[in-house]
C-alpha atoms as a PDB file:
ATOM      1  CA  UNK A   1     -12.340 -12.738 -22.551  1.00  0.00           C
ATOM      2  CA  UNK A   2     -12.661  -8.793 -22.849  1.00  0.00           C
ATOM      3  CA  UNK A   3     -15.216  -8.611 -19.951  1.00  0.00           C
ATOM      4  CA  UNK A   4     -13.061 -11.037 -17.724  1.00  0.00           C
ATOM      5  CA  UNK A   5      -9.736  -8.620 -18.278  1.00  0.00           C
ATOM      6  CA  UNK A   6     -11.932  -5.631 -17.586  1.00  0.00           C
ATOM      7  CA  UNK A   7     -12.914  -6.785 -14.552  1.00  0.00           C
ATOM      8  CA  UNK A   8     -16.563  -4.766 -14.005  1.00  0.00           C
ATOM      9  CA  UNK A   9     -14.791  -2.028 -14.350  1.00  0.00           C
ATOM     10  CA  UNK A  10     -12.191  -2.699 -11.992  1.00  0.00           C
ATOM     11  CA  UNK A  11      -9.787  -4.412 -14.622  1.00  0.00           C
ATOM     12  CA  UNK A  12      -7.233  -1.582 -14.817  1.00  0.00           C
ATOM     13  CA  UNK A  13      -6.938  -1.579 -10.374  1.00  0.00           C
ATOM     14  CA  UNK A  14      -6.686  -5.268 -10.201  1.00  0.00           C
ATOM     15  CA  UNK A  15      -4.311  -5.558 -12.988  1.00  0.00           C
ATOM     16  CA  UNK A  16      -1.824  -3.089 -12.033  1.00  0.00           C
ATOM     17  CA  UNK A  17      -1.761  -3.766  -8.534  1.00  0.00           C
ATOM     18  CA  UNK A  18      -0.769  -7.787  -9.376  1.00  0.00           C
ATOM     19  CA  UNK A  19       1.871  -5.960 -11.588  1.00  0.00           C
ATOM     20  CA  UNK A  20       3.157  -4.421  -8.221  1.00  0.00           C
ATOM     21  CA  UNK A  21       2.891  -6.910  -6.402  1.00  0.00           C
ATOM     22  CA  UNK A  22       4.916  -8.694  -8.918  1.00  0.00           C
ATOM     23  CA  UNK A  23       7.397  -5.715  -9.019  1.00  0.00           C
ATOM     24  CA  UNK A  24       7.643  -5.704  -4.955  1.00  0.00           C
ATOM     25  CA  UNK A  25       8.832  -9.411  -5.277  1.00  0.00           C
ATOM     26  CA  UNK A  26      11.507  -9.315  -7.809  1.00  0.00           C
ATOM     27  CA  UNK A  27      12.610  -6.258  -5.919  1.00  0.00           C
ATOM     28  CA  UNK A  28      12.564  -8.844  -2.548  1.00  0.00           C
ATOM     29  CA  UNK A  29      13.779 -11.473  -4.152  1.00  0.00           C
ATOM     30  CA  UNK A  30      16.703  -9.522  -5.628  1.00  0.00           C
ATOM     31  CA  UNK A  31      17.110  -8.030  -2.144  1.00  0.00           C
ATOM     32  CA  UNK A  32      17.705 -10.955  -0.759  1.00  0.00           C
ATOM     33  CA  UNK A  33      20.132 -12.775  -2.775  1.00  0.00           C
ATOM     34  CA  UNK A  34      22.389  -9.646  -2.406  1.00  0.00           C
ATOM     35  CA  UNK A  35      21.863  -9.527   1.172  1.00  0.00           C
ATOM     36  CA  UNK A  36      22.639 -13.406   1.059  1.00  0.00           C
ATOM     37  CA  UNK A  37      25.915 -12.671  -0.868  1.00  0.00           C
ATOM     38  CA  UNK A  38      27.541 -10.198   1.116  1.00  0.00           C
ATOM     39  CA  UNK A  39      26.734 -12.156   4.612  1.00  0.00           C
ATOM     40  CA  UNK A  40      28.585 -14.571   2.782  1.00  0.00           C
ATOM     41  CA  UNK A  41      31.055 -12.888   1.455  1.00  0.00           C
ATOM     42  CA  UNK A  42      31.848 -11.443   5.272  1.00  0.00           C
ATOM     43  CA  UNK A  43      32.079 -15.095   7.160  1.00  0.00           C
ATOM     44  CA  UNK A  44      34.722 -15.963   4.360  1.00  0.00           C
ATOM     45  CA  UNK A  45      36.624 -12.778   5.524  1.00  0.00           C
ATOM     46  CA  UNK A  46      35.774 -13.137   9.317  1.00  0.00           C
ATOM     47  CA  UNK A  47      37.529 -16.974   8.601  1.00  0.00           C
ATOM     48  CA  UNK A  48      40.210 -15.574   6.649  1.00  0.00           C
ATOM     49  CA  UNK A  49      41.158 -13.464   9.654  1.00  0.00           C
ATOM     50  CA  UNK A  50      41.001 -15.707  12.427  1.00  0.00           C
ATOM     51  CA  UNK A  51      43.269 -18.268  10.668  1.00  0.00           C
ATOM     52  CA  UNK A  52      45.686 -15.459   9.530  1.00  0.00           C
END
């Protein structure tokens, strides 16, 4: 199991880059719903206005 996690070698590179990657999505995903929220948020106020 040791020699698989170590990769040749490489183990420390290939690990911490899928922790990045992992990183970099959570960061998108979190991104996203935010972005998702507000655009919401706005079209409820845009509607609130036009029927004021």
């Amino acid at each position: 199991m040791s020699e698989w996690l170590a990769m040749g070698g490489h183990g420390a590179y290939v690990w911490s880059s899928y922790g990045m990657l992992a990183l970099a999505i959570a960061i998108e995903l979190w991104s996203l719903r935010r972005r998702r929220s507000r655009a919401r948020q706005r079209v409820h106020e845009l509607i609130e206005e036009e029927s004021a």
